[in-house]
N, C-alpha and C. Protein backbone atom coordinates (compact mmCIF):
# COMPACT_ATOMS: atom_id res chain seq x y z
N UNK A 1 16.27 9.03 13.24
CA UNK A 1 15.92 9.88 12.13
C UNK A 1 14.91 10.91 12.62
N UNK A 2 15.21 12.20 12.35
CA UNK A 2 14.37 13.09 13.54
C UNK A 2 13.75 14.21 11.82
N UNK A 3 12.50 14.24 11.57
CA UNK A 3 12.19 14.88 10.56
C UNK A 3 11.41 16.46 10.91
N UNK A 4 12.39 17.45 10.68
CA UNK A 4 11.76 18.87 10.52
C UNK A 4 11.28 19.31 9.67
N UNK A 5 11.94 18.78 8.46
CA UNK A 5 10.94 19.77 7.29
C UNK A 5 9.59 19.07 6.87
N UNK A 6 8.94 20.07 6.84
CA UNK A 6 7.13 19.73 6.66
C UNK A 6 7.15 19.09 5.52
N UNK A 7 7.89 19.56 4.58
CA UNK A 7 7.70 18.91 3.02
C UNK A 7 7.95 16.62 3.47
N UNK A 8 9.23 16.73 4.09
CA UNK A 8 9.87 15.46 4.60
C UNK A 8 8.37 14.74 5.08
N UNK A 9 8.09 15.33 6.50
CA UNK A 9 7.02 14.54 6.95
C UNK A 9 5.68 14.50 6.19
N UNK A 10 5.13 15.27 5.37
CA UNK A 10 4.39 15.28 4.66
C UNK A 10 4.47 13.59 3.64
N UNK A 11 5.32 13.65 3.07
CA UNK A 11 5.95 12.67 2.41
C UNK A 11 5.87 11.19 2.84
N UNK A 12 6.47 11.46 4.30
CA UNK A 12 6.31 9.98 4.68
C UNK A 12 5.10 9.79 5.42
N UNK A 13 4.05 11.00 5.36
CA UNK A 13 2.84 10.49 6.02
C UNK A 13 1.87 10.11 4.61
N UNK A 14 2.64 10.29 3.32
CA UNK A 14 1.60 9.72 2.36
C UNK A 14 1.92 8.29 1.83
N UNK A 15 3.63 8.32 2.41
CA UNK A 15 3.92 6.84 2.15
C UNK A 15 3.33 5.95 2.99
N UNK A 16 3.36 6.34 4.09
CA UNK A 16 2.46 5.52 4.86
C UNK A 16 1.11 5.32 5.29
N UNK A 17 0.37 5.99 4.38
CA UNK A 17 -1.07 6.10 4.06
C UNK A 17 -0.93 4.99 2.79
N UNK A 18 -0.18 5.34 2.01
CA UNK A 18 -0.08 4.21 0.83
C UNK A 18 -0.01 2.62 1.03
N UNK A 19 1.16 2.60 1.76
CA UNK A 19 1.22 1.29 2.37
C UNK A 19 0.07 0.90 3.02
N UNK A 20 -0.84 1.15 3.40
CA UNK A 20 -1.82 0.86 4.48
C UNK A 20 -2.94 0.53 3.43
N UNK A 21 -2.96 1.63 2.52
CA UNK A 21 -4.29 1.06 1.80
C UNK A 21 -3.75 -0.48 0.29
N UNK A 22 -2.86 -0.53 0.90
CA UNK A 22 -1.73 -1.31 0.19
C UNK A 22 -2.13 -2.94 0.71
N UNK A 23 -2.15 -2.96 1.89
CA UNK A 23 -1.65 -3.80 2.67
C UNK A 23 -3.58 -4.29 3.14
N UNK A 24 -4.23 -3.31 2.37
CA UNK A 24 -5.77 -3.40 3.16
C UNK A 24 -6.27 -4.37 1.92
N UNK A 25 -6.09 -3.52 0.82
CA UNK A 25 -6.00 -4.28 -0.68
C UNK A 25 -6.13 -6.11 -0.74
N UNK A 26 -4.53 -5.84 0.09
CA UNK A 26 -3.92 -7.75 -0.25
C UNK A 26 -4.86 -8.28 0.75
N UNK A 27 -5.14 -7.94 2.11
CA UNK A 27 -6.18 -8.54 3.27
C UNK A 27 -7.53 -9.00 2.40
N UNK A 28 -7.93 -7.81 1.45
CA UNK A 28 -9.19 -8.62 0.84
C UNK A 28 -9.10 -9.25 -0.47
N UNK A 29 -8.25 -9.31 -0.56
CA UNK A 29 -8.16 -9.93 -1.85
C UNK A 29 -7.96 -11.71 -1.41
N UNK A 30 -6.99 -11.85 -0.36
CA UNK A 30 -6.75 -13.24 0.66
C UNK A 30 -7.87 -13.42 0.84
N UNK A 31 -9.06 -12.38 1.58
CA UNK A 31 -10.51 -13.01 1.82
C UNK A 31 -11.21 -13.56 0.96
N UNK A 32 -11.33 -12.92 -0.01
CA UNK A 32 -12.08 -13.36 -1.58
C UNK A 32 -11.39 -14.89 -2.47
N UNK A 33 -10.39 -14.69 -1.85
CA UNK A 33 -9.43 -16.36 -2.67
C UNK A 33 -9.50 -17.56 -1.05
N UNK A 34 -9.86 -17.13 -0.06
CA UNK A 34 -10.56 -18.07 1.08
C UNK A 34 -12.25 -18.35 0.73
N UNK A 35 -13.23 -17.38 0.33
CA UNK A 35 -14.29 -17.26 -0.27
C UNK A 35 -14.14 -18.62 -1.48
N UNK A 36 -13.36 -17.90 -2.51
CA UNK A 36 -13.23 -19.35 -3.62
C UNK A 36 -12.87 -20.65 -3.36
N UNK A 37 -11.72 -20.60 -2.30
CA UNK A 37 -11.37 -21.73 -2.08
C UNK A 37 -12.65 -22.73 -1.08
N UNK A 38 -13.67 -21.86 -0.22
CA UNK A 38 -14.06 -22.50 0.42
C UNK A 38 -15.26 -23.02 -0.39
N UNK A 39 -15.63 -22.21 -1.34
CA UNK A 39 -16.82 -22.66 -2.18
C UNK A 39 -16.04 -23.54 -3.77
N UNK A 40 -15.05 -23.84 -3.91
CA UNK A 40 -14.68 -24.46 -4.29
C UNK A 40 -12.87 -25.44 -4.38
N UNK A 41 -13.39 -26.39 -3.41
CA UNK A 41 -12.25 -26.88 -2.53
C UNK A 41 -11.29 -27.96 -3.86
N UNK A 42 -12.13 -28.25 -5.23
CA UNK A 42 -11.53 -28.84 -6.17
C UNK A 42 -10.85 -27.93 -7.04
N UNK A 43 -9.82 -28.19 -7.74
CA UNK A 43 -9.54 -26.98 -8.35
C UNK A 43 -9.97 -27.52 -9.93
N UNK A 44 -10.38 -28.41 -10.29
CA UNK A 44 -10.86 -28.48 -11.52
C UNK A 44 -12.47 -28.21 -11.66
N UNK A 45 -13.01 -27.79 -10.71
CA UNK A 45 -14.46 -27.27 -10.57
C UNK A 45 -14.39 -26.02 -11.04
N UNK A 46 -15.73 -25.33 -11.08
CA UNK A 46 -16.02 -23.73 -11.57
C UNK A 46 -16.71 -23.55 -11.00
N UNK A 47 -17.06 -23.04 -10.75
CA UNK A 47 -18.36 -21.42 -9.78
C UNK A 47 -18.82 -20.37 -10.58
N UNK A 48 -19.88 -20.25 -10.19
CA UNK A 48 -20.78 -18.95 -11.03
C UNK A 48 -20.00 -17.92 -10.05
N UNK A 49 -20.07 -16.86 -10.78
CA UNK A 49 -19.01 -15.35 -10.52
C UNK A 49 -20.32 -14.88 -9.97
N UNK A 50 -21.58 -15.04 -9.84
CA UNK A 50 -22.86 -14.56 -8.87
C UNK A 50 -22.85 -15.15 -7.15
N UNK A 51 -22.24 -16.48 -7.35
CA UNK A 51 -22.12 -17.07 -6.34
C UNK A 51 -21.27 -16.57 -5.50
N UNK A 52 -20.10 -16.34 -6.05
CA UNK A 52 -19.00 -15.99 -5.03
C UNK A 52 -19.00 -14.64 -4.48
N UNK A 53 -19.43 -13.67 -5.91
CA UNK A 53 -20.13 -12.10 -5.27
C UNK A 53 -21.14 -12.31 -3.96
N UNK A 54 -22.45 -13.09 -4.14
CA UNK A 54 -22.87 -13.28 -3.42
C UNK A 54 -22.43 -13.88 -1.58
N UNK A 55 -21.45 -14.66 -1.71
CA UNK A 55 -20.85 -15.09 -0.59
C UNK A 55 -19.66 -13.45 -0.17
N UNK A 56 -19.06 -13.29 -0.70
CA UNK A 56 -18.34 -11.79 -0.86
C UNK A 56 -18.91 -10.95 -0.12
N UNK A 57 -20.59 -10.98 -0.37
CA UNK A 57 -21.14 -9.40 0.04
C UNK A 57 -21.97 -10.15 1.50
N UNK A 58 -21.67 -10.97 1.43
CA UNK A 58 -22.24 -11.54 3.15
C UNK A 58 -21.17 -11.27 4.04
N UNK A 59 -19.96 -11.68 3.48
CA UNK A 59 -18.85 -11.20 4.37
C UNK A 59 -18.62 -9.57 4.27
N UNK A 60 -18.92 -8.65 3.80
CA UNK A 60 -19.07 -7.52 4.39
C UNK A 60 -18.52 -6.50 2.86
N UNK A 61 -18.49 -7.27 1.66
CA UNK A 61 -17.72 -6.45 0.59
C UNK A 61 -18.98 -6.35 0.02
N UNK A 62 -18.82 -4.93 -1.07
CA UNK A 62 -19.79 -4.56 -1.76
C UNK A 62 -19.64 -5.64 -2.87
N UNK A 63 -20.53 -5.46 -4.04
CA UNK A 63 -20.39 -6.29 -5.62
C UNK A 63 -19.53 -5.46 -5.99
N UNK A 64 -19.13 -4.40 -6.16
CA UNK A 64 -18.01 -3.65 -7.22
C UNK A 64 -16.46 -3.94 -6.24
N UNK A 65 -16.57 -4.09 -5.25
CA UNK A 65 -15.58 -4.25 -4.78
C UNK A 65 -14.88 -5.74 -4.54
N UNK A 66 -15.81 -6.50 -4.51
CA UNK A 66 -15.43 -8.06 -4.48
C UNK A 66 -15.63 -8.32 -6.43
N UNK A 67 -16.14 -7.56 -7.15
CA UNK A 67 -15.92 -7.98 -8.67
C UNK A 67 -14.30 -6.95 -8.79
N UNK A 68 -14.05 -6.07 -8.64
CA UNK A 68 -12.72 -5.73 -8.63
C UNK A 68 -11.76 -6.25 -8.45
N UNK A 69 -11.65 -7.38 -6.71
CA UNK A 69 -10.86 -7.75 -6.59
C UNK A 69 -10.50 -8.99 -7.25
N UNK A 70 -11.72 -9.88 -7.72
CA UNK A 70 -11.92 -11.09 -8.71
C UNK A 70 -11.25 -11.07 -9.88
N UNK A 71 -11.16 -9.73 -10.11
CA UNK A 71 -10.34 -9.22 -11.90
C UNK A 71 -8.84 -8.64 -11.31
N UNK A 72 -8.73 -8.73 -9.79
CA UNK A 72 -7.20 -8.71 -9.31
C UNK A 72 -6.56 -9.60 -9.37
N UNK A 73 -7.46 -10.78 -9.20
CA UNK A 73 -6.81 -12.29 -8.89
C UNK A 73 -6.75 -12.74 -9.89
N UNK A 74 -7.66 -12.49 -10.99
CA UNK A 74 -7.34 -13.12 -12.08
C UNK A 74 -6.05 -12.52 -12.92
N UNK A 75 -5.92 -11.32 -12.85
CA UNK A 75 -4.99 -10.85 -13.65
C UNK A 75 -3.71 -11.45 -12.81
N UNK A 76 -3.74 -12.07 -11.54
CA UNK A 76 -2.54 -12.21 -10.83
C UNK A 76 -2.43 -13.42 -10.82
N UNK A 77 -3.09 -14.30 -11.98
CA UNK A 77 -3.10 -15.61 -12.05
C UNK A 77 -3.46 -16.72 -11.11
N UNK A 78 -4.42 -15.96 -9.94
CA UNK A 78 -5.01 -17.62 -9.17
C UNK A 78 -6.27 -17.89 -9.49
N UNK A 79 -6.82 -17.35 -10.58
CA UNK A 79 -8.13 -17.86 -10.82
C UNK A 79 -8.15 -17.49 -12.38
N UNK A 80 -8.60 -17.95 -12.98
CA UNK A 80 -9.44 -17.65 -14.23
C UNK A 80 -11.03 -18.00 -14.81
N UNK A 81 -10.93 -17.03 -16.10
CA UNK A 81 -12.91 -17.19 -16.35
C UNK A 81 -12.83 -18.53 -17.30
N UNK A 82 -13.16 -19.25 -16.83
CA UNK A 82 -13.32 -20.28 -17.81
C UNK A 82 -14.09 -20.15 -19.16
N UNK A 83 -15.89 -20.00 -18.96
CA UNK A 83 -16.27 -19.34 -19.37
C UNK A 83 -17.48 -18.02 -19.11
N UNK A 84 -18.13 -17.09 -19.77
CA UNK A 84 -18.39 -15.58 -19.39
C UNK A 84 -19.32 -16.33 -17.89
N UNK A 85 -18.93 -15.60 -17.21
CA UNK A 85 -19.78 -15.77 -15.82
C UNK A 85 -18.96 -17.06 -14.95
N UNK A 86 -18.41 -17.80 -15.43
CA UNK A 86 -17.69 -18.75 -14.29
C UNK A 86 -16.64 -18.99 -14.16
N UNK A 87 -15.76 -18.88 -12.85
CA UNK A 87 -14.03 -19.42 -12.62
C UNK A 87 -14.03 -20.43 -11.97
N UNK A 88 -12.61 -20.69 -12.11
CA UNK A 88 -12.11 -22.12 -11.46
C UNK A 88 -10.71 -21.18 -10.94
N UNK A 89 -9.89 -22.23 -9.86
CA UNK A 89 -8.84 -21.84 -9.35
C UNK A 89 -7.88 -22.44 -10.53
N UNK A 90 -6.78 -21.42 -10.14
CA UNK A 90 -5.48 -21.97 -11.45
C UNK A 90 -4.42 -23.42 -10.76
């Protein structure tokens, strides 16, 4: 597949910018559900949502970015708030 028109490569250099920040996404989001799992290895236990931010931002994520991805996982069903401030794994 040999691409000349600028519009073409343009295109697939944003698809593949997409994919990447795609694929960077799911890498931390796996980190943050290794984070939960390691601070909570029962799944009928809960954790303070300070705790795990806190473990989060040692491994190298900001708080808005490890609370972002926390409201990824939950909406994607491996964790939920039990109640305001604490989850458990699903």
């Amino acid at each position: 597949m040999v691409l000349e028109n600028p519009d073409e490569i343009m295109d697939l250099h944003r698809r593949m910018a997409s994919r990447v920040v795609q694929e960077n996404e799911m890498d931390l989001q796996m980190k943050l559900l290794e984070i939960i799992n390691s601070l909570m290895p029962n799944a009928n236990k809960q954790i303070q949502k300070a705790k795990i931010l806190t473990v989060a931002e040692l491994e190298g994520m900001s708080t808005d970015q490890a609370s972002r991805l926390l409201k990824a996982l939950e909406d994607m069903g491996y964790v939920k708030q039990v109640s305001p401030g604490y989850y458990k794994k699903n």
